[in-house]
Each structure stands twice: as structure tokens, then as C-alpha cells.
N, C-alpha and C. Protein backbone atom coordinates (compact mmCIF):
# COMPACT_ATOMS: atom_id res chain seq x y z
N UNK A 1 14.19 7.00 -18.72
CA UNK A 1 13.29 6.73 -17.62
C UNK A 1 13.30 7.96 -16.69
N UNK A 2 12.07 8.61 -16.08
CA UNK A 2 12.19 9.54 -15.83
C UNK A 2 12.15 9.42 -14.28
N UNK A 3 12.77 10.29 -13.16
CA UNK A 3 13.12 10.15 -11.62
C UNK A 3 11.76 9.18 -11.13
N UNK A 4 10.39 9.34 -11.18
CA UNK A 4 9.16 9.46 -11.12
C UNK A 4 8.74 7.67 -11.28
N UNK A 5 9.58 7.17 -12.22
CA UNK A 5 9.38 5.87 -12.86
C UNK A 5 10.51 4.88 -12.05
N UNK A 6 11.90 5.89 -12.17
CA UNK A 6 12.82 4.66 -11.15
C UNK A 6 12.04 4.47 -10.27
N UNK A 7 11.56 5.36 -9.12
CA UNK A 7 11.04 5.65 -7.82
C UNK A 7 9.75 4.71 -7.99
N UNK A 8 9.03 4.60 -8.86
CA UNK A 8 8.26 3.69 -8.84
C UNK A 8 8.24 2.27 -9.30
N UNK A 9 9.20 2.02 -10.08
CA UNK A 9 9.69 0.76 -10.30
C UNK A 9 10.78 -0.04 -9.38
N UNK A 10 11.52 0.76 -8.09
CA UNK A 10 11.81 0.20 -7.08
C UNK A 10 11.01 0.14 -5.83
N UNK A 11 9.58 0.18 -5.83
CA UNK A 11 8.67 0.45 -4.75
C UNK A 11 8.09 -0.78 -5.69
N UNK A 12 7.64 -0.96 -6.80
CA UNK A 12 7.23 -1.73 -7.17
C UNK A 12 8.04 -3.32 -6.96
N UNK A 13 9.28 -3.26 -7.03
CA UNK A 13 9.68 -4.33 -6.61
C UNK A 13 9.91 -4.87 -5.35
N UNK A 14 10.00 -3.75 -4.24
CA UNK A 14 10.01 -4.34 -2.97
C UNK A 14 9.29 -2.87 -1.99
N UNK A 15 7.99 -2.80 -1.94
CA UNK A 15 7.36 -1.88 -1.59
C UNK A 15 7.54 -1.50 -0.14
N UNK A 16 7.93 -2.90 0.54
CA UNK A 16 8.48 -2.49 1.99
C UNK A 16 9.86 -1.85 2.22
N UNK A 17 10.63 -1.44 1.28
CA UNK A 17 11.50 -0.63 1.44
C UNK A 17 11.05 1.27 1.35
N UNK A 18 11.36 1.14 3.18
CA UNK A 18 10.70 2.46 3.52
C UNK A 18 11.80 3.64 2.62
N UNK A 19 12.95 3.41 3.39
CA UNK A 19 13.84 4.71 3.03
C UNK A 19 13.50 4.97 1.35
N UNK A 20 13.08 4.29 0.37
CA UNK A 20 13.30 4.86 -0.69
C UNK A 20 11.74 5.46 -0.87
N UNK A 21 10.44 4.83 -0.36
CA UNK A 21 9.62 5.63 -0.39
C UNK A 21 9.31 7.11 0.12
N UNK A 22 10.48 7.22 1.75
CA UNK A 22 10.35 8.29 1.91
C UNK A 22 11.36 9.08 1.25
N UNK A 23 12.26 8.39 0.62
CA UNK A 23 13.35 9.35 -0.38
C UNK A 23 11.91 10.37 -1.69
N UNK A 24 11.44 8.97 -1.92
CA UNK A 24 10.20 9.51 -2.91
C UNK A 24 9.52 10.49 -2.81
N UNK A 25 8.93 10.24 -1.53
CA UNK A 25 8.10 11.61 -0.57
C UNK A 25 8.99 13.14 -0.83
N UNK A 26 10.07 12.63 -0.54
CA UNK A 26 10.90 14.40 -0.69
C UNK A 26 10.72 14.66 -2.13
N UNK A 27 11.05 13.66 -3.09
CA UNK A 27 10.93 14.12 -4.23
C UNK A 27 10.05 14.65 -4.71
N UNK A 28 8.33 14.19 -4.29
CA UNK A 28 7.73 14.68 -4.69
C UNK A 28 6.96 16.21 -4.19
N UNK A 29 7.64 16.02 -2.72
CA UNK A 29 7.53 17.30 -2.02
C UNK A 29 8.01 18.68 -2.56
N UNK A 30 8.92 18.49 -3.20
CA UNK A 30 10.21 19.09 -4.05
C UNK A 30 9.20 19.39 -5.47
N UNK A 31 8.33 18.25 -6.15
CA UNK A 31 7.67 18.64 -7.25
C UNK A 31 6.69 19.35 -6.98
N UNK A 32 6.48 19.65 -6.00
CA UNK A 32 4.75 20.09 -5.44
C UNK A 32 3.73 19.33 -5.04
N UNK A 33 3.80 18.10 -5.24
CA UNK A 33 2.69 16.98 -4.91
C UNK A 33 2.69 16.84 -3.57
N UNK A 34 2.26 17.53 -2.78
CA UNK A 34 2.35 17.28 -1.88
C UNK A 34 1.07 16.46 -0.92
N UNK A 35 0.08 16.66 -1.53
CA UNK A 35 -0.55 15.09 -1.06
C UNK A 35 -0.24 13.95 -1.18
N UNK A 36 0.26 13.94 -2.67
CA UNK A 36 1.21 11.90 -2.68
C UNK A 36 2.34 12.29 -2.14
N UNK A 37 2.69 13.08 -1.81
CA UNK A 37 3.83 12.99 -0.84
C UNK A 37 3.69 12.57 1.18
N UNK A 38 2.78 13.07 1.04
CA UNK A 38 2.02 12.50 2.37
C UNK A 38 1.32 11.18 2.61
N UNK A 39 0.75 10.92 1.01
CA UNK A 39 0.41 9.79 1.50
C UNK A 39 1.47 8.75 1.20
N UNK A 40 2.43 9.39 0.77
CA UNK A 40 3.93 8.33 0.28
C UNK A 40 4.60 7.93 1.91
N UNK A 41 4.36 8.81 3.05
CA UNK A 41 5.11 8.81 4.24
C UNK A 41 4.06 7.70 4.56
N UNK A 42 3.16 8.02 4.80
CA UNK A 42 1.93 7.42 5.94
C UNK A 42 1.40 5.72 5.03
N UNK A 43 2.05 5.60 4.05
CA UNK A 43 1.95 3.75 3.40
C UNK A 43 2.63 2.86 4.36
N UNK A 44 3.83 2.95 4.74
CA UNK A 44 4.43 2.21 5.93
C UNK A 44 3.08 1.64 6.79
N UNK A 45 3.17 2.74 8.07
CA UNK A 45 2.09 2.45 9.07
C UNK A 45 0.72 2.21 8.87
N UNK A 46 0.24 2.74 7.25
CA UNK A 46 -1.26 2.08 6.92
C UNK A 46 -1.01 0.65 6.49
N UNK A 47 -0.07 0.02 5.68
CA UNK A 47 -0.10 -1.21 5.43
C UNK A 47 0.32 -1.72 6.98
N UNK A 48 0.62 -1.40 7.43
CA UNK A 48 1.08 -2.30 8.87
C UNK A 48 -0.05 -2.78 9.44
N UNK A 49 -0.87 -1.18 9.83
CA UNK A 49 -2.30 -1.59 10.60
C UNK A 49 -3.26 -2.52 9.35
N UNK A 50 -3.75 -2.53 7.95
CA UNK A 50 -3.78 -3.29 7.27
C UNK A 50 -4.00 -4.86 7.35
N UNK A 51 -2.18 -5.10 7.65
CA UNK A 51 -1.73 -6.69 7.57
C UNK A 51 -2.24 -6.84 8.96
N UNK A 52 -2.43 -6.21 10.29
CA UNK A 52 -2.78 -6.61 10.92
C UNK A 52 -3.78 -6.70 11.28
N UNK A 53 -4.97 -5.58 10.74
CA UNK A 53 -6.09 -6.14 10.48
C UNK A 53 -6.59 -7.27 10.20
N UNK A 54 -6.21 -7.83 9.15
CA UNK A 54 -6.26 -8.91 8.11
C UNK A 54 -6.26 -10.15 8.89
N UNK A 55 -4.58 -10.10 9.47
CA UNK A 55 -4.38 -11.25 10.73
C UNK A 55 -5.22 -11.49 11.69
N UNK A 56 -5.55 -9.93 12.28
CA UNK A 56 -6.55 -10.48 13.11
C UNK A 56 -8.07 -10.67 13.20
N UNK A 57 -8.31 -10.57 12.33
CA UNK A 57 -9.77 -10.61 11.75
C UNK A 57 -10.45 -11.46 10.82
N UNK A 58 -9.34 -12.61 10.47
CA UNK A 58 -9.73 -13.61 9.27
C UNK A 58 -11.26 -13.08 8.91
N UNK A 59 -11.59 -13.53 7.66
CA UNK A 59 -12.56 -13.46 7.25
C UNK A 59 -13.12 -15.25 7.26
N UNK A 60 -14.05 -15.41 8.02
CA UNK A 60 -14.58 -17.06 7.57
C UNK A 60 -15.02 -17.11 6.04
N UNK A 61 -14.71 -18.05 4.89
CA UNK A 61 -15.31 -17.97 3.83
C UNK A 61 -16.66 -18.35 3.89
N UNK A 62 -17.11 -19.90 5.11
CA UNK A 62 -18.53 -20.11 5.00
C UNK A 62 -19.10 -19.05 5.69
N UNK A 63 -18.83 -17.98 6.11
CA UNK A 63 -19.64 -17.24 7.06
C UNK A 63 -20.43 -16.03 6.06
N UNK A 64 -20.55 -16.53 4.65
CA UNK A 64 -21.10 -15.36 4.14
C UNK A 64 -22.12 -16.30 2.97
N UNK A 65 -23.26 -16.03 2.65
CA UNK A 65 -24.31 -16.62 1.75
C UNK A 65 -23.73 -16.29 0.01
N UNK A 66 -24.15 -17.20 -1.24
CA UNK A 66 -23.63 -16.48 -2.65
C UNK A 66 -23.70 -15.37 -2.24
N UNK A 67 -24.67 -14.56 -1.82
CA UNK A 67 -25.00 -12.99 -2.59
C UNK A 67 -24.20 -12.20 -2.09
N UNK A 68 -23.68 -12.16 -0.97
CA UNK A 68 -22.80 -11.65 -0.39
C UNK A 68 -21.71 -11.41 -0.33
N UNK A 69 -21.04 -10.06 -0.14
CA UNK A 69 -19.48 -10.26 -0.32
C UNK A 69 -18.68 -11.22 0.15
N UNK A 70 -17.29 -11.80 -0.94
CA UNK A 70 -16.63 -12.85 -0.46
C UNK A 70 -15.59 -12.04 1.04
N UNK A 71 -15.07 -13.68 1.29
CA UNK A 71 -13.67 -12.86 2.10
C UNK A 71 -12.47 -11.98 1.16
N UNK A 72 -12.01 -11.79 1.80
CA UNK A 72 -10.77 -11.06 1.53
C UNK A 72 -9.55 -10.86 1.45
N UNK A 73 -8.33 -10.87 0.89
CA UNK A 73 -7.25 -11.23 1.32
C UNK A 73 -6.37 -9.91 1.42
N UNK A 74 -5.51 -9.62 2.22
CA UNK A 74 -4.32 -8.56 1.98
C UNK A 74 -4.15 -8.57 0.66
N UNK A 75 -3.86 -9.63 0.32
CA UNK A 75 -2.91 -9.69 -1.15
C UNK A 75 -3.87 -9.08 -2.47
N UNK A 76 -5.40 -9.42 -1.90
CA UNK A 76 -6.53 -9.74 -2.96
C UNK A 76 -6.66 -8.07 -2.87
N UNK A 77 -6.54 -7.55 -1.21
CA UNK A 77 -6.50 -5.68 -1.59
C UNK A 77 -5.57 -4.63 -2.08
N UNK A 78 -4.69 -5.79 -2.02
CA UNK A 78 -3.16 -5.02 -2.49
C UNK A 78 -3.42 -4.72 -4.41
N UNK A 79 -4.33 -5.75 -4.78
CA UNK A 79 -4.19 -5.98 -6.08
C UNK A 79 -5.31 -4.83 -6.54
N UNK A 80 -6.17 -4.29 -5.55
CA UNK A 80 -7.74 -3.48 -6.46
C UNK A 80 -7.12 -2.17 -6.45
């Protein structure tokens, strides 16, 4: 298993564990990636504002006609 895969298979299991994403960030800073390394720092505070979006903005489900986009869930954007 290569550094690249642990690092992503323990983000995968508990993604709110910051220190190892930003452990990740160095790593990949270290490989040269340094855009997923930036955006490896800045996932914390975007999922934060995110979930709180979400919270505070429910989506009404009757508030939209068929044709129209449904609501939305954190979980339902976590998954696209």
C-alpha cells in the first residue's frame, strides 16, 4: 500500500480527523502537489461553512415543482 493510499484510506474512514489530513497536506507538499495540498488544508473550514450552510438553509422539499431541482442533503453532496 503505497503512503498516498494509507493517507487516504484513514481520511476515508474518519474524514474529520484534521491532523492527519494536514499531515497529508505536507506529504503532498513534499510530492509537489501542491494544489491538493492546499486544498487538503482548506477541507476542514470548507466542510464547516458547508454543514452550516446546509443547517441553515434547509431546503423545503415541497418548495420545488417535478421539473425542478430536488433538495439536498450534506450527505447527498458529500456523495457526488
Amino acid at each position: 500500500m503505497t503512503h498516498r493510499n494509507v493517507f487516504l484510506k484513514a481520511l476515508a474512514e474518519n474524514e474529520d480527523d484534521t491532523t492527519t489530513r494536514l499531515v497529508y497536506a505536507d506529504w503532498l507538499e513534499e510530492q509537489g502537489e501542491h494544489e491538493e495540498a492546499d486544498r487538503q488544508r482548506k477541507w476542514p473550514v470548507a466542510k464547516e461553512w458547508l454543514v452550516r450552510l446546509c443547517r441553515d438553509h434547509p431546503l423545503d422539499e415541497g418548495a420545488y415543482i417535478e421539473s425542478e431541482r430536488p433538495a439536498i442533503s450534506y450527505e447527498t453532496l458529500l456523495k457526488l
